[in-house]
N, C-alpha and C. Protein backbone atom coordinates (compact mmCIF):
# COMPACT_ATOMS: atom_id res chain seq x y z
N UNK A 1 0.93 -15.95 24.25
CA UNK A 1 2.26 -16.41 24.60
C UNK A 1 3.11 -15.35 25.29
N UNK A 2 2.86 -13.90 25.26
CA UNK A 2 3.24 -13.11 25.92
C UNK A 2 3.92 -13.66 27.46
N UNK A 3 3.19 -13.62 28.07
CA UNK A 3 3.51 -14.30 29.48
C UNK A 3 4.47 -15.11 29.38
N UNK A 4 4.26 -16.72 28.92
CA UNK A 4 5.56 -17.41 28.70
C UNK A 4 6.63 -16.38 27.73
N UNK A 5 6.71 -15.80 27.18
CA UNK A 5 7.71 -15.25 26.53
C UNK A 5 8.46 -14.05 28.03
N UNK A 6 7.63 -13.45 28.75
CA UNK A 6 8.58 -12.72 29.77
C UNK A 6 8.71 -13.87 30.49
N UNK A 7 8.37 -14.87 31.19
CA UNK A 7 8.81 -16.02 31.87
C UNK A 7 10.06 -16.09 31.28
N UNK A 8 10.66 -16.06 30.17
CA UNK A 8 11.43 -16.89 29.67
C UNK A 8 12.50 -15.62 29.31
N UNK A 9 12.36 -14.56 29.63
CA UNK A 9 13.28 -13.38 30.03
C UNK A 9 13.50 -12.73 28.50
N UNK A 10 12.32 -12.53 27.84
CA UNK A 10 12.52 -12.06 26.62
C UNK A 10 11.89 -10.33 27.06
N UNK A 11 12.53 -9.62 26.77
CA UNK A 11 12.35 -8.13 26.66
C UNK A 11 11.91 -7.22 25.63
N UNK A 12 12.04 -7.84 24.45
CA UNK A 12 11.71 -7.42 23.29
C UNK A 12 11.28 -8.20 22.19
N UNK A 13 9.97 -7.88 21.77
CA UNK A 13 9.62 -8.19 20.38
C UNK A 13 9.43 -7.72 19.63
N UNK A 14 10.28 -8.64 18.31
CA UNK A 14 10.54 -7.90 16.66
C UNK A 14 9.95 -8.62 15.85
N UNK A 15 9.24 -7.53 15.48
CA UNK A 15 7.95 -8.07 14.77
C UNK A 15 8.76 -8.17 13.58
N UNK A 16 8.43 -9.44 12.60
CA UNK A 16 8.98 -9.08 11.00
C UNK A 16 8.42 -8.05 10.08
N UNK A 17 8.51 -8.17 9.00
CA UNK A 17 7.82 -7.03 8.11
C UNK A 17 6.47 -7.34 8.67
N UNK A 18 5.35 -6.13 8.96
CA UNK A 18 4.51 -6.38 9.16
C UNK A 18 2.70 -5.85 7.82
N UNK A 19 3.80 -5.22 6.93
CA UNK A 19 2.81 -4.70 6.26
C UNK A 19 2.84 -5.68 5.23
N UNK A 20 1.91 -5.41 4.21
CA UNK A 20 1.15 -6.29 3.04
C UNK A 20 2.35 -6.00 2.03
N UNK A 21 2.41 -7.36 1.43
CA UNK A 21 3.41 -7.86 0.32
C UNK A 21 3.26 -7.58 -0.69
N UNK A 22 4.08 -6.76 -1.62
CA UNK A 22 4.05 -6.16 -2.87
C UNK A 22 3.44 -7.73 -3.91
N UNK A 23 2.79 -7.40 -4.93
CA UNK A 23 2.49 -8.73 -5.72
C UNK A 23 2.84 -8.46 -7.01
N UNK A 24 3.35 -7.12 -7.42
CA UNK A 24 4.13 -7.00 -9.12
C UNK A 24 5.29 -7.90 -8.76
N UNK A 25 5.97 -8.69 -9.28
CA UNK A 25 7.19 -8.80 -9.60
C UNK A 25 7.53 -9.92 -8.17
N UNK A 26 7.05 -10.15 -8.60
CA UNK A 26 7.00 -11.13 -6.97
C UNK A 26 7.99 -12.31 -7.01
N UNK A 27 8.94 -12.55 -6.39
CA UNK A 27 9.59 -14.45 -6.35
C UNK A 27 8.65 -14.99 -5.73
N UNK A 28 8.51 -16.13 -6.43
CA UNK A 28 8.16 -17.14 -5.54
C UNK A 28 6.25 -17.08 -5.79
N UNK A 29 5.50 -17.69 -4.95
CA UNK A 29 3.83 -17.43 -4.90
C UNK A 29 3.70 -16.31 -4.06
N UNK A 30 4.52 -16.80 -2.77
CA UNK A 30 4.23 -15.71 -1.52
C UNK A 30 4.71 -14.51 -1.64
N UNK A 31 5.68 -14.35 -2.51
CA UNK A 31 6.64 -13.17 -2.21
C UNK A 31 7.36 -12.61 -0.99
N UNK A 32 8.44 -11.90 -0.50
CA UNK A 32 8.40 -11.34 0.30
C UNK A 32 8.30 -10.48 1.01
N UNK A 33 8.45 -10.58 2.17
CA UNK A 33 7.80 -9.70 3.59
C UNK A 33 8.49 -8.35 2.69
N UNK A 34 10.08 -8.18 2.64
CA UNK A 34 10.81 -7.26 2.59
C UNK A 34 10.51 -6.08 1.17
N UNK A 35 9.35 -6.47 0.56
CA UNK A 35 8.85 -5.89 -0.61
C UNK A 35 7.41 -5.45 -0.61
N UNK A 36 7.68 -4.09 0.74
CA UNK A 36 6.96 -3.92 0.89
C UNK A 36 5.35 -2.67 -0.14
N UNK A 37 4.36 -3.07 0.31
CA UNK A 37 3.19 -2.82 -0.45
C UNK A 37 2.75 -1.38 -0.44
N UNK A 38 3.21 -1.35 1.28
CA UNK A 38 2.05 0.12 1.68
C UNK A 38 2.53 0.06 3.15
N UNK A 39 3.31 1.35 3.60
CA UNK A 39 4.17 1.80 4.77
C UNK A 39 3.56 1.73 6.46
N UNK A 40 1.94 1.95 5.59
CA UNK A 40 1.14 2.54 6.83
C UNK A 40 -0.44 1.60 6.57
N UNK A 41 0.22 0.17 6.35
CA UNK A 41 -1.13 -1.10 6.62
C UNK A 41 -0.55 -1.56 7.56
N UNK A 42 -1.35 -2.79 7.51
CA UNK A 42 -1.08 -4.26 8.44
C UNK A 42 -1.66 -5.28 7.41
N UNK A 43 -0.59 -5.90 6.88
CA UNK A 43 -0.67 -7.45 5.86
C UNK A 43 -1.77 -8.25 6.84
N UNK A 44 -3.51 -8.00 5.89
CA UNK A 44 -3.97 -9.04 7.02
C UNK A 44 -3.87 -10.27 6.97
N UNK A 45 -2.76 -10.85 6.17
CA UNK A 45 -2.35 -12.07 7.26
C UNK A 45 -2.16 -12.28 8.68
N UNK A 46 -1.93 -11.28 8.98
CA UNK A 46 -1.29 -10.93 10.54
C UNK A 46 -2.75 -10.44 11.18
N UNK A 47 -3.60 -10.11 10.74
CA UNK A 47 -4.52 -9.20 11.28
C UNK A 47 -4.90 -8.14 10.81
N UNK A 48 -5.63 -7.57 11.75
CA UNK A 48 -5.74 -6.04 11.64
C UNK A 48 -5.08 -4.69 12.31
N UNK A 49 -5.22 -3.02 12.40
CA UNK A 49 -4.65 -2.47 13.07
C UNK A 49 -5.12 -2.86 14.76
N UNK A 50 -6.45 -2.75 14.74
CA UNK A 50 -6.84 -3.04 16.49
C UNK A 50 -6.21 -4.69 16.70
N UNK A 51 -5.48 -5.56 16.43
CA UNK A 51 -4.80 -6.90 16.43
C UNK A 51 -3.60 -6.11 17.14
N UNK A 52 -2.69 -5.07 15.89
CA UNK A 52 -1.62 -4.83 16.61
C UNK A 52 -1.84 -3.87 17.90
N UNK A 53 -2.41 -3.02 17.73
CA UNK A 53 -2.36 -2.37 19.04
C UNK A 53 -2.46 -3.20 20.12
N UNK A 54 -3.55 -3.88 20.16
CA UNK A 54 -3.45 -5.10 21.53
C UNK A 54 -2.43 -5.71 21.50
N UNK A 55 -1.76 -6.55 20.25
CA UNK A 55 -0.52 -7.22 20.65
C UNK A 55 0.39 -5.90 21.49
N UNK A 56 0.34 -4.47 21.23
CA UNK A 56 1.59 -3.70 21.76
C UNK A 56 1.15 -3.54 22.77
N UNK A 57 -0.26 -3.55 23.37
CA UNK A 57 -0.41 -2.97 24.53
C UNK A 57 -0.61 -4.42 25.34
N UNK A 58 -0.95 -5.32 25.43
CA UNK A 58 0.07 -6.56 26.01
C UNK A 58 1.43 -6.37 26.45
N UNK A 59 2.04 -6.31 25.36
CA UNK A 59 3.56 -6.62 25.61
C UNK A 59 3.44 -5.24 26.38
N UNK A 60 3.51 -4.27 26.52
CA UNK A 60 3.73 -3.29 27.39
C UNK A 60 3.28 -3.52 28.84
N UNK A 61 2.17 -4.02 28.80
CA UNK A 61 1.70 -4.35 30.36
C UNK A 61 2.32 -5.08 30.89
N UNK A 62 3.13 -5.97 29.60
CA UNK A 62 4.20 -7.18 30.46
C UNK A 62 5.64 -6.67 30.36
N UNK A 63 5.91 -5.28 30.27
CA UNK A 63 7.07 -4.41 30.74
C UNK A 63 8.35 -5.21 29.25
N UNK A 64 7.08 -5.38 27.93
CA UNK A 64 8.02 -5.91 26.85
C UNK A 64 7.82 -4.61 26.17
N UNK A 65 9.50 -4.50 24.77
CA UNK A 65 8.94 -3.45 24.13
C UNK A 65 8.75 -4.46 23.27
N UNK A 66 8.28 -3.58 21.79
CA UNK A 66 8.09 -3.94 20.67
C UNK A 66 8.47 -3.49 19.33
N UNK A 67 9.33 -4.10 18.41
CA UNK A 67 10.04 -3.16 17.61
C UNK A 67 9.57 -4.41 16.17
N UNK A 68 9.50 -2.78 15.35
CA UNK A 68 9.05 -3.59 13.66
C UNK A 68 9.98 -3.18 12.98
N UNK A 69 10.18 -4.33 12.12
CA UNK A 69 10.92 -4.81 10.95
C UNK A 69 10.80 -3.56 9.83
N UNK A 70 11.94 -2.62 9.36
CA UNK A 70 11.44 -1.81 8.85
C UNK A 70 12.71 -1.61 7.57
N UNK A 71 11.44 -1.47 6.70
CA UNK A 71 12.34 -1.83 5.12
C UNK A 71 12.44 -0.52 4.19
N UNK A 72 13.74 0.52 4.44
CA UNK A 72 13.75 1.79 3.92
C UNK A 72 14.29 2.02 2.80
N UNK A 73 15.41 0.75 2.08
CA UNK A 73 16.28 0.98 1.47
C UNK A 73 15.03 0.70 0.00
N UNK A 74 14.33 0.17 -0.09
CA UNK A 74 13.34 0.07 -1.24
C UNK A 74 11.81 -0.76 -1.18
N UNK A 75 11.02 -0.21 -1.58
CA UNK A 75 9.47 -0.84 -1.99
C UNK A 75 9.36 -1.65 -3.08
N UNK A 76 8.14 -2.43 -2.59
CA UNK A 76 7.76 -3.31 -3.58
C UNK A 76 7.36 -2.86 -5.02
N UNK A 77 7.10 -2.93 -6.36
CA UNK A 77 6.48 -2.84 -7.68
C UNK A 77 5.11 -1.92 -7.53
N UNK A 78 4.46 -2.51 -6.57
CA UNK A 78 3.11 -1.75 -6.67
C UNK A 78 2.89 -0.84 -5.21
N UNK A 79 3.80 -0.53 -4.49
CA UNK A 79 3.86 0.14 -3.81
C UNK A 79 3.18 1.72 -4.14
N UNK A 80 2.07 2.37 -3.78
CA UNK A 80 1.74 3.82 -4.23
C UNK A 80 2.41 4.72 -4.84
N UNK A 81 3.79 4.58 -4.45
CA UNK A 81 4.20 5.76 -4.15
C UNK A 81 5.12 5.99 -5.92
N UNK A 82 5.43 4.55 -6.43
CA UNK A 82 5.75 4.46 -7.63
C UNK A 82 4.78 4.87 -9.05
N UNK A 83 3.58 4.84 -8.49
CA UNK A 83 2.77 5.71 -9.03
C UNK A 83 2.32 7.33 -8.92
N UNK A 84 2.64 7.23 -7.65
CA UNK A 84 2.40 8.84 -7.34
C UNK A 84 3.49 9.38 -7.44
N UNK A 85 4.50 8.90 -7.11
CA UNK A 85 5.91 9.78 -7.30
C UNK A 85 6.74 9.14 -7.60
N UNK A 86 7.35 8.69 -8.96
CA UNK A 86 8.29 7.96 -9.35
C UNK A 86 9.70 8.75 -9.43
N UNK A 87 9.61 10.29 -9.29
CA UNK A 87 10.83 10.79 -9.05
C UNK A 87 11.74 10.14 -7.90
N UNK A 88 10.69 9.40 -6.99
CA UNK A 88 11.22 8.78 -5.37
C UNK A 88 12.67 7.95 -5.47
N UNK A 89 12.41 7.42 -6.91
CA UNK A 89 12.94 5.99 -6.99
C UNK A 89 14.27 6.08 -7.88
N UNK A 90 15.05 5.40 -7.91
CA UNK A 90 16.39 5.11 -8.76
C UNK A 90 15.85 4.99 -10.22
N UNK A 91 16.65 5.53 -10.59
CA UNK A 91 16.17 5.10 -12.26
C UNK A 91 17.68 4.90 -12.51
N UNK A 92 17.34 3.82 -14.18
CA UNK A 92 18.54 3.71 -14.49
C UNK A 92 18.70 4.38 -16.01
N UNK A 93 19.53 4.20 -17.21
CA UNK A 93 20.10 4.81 -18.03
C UNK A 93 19.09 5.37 -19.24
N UNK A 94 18.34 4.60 -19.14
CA UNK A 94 16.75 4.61 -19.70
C UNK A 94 16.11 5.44 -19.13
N UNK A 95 16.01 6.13 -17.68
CA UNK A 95 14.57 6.42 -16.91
C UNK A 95 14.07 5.36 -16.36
N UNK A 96 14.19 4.34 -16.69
CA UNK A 96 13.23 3.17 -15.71
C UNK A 96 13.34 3.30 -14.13
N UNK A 97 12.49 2.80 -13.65
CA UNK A 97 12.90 2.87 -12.27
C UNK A 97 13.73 1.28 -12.11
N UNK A 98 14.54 1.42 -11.40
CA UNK A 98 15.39 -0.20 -11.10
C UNK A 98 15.43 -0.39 -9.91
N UNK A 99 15.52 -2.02 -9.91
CA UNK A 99 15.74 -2.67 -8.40
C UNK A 99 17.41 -2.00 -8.02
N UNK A 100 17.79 -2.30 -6.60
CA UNK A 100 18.88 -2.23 -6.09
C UNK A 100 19.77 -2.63 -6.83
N UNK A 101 20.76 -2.08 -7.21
CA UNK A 101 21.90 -2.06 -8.54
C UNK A 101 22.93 -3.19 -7.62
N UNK A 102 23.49 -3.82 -8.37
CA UNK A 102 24.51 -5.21 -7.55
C UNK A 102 23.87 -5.88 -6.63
N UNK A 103 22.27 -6.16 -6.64
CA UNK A 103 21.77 -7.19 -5.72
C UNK A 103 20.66 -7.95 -7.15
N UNK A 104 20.26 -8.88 -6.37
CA UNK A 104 19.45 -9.57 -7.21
C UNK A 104 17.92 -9.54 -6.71
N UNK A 105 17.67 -8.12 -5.94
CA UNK A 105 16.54 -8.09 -5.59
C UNK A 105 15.50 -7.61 -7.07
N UNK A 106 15.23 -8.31 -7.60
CA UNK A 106 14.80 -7.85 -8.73
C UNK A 106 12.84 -7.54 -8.23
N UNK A 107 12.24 -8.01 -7.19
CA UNK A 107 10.89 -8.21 -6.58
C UNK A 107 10.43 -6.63 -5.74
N UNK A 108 12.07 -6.29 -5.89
CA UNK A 108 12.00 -4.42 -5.15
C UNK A 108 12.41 -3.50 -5.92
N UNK A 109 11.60 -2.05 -5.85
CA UNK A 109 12.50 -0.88 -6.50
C UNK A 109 12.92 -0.27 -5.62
N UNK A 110 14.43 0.54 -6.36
CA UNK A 110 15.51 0.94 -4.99
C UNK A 110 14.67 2.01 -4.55
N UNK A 111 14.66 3.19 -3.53
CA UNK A 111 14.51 4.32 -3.29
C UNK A 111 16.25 5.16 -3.73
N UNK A 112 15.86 6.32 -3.89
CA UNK A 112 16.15 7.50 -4.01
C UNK A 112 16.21 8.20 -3.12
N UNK A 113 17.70 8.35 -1.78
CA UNK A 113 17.46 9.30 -0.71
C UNK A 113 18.25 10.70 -1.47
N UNK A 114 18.57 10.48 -2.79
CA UNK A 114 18.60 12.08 -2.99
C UNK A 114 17.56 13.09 -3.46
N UNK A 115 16.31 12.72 -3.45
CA UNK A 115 14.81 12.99 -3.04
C UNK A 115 14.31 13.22 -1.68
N UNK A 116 14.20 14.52 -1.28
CA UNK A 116 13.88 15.46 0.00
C UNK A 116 12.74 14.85 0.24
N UNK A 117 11.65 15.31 -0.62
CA UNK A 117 10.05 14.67 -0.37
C UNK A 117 9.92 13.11 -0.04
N UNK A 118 10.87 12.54 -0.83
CA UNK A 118 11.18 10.74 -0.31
C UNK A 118 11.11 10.69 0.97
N UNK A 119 12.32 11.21 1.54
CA UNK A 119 12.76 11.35 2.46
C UNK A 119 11.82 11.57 3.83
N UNK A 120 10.84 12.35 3.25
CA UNK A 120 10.01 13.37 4.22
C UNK A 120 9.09 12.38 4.50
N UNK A 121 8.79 11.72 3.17
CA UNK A 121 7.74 10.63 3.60
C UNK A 121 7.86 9.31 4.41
N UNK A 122 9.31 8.79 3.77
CA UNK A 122 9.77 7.98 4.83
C UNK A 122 9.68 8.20 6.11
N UNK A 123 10.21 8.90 6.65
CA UNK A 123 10.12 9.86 7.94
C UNK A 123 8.80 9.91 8.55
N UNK A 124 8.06 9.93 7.59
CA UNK A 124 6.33 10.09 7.97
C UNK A 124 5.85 8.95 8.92
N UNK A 125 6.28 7.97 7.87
CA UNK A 125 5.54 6.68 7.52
C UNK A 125 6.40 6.00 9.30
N UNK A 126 7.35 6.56 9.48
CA UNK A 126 8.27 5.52 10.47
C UNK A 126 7.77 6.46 11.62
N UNK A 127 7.19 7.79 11.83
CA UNK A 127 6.66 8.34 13.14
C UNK A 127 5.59 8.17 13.21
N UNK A 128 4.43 7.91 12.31
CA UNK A 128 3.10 7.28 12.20
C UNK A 128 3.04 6.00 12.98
N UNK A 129 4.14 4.88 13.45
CA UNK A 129 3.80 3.85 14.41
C UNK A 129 3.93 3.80 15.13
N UNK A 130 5.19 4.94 15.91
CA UNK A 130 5.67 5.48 17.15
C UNK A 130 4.34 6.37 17.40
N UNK A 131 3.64 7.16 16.99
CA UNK A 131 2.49 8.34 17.22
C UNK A 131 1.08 7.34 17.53
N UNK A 132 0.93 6.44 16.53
CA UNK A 132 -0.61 5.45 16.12
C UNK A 132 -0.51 4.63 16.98
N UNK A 133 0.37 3.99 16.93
CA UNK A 133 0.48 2.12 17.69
C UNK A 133 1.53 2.44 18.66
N UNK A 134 2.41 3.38 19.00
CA UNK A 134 3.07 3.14 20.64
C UNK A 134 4.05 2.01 20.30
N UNK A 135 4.74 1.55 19.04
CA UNK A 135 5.80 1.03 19.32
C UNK A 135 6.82 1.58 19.73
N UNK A 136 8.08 0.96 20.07
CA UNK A 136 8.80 1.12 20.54
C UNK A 136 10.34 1.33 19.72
N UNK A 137 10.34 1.35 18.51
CA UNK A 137 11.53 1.17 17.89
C UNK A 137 11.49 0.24 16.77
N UNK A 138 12.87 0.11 16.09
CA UNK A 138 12.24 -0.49 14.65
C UNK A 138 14.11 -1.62 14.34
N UNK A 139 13.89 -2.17 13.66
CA UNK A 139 15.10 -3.12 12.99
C UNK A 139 14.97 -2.89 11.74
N UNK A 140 16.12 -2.06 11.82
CA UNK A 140 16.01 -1.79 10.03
C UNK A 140 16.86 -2.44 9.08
N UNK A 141 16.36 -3.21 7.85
CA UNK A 141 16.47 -4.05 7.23
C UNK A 141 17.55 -3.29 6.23
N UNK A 142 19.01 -3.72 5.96
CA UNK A 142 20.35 -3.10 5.09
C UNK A 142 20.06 -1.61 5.28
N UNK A 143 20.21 -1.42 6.85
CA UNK A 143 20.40 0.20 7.08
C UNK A 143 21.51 0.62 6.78
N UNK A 144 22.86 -0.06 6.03
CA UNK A 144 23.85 0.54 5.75
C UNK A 144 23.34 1.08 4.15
N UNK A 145 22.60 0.72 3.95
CA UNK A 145 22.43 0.90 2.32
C UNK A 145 21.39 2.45 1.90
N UNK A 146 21.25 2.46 3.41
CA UNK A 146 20.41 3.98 3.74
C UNK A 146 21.08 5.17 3.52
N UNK A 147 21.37 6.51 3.51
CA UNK A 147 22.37 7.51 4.38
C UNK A 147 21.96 7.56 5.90
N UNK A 148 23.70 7.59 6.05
CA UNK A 148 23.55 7.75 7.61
C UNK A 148 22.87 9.15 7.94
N UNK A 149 23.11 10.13 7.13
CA UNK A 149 22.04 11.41 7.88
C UNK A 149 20.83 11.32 7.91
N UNK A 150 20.14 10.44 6.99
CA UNK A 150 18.76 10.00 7.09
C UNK A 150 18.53 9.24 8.41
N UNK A 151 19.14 8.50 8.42
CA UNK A 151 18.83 7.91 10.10
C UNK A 151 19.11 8.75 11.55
N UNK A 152 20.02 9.63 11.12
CA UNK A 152 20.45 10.51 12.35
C UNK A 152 19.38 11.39 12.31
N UNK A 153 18.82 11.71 11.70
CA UNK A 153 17.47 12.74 12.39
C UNK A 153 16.19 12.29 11.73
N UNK A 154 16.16 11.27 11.48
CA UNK A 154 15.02 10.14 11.84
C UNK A 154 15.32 9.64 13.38
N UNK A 155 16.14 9.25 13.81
CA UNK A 155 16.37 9.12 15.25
C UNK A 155 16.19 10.40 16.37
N UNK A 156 16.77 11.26 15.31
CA UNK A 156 16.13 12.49 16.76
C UNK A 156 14.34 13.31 17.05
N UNK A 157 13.73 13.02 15.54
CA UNK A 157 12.11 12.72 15.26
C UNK A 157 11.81 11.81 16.13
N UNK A 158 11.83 10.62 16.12
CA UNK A 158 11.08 9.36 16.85
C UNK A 158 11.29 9.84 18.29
N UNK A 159 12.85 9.81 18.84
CA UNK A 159 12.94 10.41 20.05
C UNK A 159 12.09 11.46 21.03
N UNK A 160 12.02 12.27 19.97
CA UNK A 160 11.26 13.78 20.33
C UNK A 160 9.59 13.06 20.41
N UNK A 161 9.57 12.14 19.99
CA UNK A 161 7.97 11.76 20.50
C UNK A 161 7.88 10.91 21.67
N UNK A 162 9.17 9.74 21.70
CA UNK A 162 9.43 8.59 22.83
C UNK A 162 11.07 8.18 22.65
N UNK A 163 11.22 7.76 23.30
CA UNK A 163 12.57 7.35 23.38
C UNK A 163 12.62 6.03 22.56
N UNK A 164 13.14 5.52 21.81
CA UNK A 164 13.24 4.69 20.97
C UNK A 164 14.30 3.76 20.64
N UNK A 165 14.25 2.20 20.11
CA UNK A 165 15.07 1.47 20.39
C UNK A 165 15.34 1.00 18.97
N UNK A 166 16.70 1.35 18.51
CA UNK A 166 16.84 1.33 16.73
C UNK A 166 18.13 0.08 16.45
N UNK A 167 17.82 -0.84 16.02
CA UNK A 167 18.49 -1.95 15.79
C UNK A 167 18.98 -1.87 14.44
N UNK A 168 20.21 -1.99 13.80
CA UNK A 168 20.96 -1.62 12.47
C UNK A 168 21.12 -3.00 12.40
N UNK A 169 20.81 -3.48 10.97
CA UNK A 169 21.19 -4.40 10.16
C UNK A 169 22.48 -4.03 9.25
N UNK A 170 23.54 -3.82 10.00
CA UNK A 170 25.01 -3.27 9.32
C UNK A 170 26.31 -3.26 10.11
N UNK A 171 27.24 -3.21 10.11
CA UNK A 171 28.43 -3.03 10.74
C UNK A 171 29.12 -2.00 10.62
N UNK A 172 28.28 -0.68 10.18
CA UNK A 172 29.01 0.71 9.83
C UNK A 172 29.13 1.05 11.22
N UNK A 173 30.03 1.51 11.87
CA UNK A 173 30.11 2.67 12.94
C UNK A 173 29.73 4.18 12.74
N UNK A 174 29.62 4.46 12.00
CA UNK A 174 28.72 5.58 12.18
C UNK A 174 27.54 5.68 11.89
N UNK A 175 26.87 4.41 11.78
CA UNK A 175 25.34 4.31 12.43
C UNK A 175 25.38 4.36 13.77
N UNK A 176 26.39 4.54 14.77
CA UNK A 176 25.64 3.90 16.21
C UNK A 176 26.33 5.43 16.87
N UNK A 177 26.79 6.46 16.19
CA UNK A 177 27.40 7.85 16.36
C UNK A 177 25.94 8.41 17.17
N UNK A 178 24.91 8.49 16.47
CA UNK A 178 23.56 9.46 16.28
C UNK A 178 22.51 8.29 16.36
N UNK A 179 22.84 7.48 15.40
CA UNK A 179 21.04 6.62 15.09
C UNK A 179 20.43 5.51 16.05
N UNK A 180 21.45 4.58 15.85
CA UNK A 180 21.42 3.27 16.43
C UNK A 180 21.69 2.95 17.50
N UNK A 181 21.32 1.94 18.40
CA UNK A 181 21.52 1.55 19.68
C UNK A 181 22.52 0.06 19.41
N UNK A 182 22.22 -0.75 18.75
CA UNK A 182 22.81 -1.80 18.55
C UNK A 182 22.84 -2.30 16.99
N UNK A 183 23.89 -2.85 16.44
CA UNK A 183 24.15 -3.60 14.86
C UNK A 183 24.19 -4.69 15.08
N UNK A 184 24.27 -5.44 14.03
CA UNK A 184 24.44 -7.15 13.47
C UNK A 184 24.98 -6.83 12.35
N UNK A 185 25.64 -7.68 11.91
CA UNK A 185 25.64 -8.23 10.29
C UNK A 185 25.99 -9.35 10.19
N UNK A 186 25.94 -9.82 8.74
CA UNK A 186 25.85 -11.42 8.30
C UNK A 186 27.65 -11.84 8.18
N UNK A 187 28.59 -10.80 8.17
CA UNK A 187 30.01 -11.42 7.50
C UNK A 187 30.58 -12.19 9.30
């Protein structure tokens, strides 16, 4: 569909979450996209990695970029990294690790950006698709709920490899100072 999609004057595709769906703690059967499993798969529902590369290198030959759905503010239950490093994560009065405090995401645990190594890995995980797969930029899912310094030199990383196209799910203005190219929000 590529083709009809530049016919039809589309410039960019945003991929949704594209990695594999956390299954601890799950709503629903399917669970969702936004609870995510593992930073650096491809949910093979969708396929495989050689699937996406061709989908990116398509859309590139057809002068489209391509930007993924990218979920920083927290991981799914069985996400690795809650095993390997649970310092990553929010805990609450107990030690537990907890979902996002005043949401009802109860299917996600928050992250912890006052964790350097968090941080470092995030960072990893988001130049690993710009470096591997040649995308083009990312839509990040309640980037207000991020720190903005985390995104400001996460934006100057990605850059320093390609120039990059960063879509904020927020209405903060000082995401679009350093990080962001364009916002939305729901109010």
């Amino acid at each position: 569909h590529i083709p009809r999609l530049k016919e039809m004057g589309v410039d960019i595709l945003w991929l949704m979450p594209i990695f594999p769906i956390s299954e601890k703690n799950r709503k629903g059967s399917m669970g969702s996209y936004y609870a995510v499993a593992n930073y650096k798969e491809v949910n093979p529902e969708f396929g495989n990695k050689d699937d996406l590369k061709s989908l990116i290198k398509n859309a590139h030959e057809n002068e489209m970029l391509v930007i993924l759905d990218w979920v920083a503010n927290h991981t799914g239950w069985d996400n690795p990294w809650i095993e390997s490093n649970p310092e990553w994560y929010t805990k609450d009065s107990t030690g537990a690790i907890t979902h996002t405090v005043g949401t009802d995401w109860t299917d996600v645990a928050d992250l912890n950006y006052d964790n350097q190594e968090m941080r470092d890995a995030m960072k990893d995980a988001l130049k690993y698709w710009v470096k591997e797969f040649n995308v083009d930029g990312y839509r990040c899912d309640v980037a207000g709920m991020v720190p903005t310094d985390f995104w400001n030199n996460v934006r100057a990383e990605l850059d320093s490899i390609k120039p990059v196209f960063m879509l904020a799910e927020a209405e903060q203005l000082d995401l679009h100072e350093k990080a962001f190219d364009m916002g939305y929000a729901w109010h």
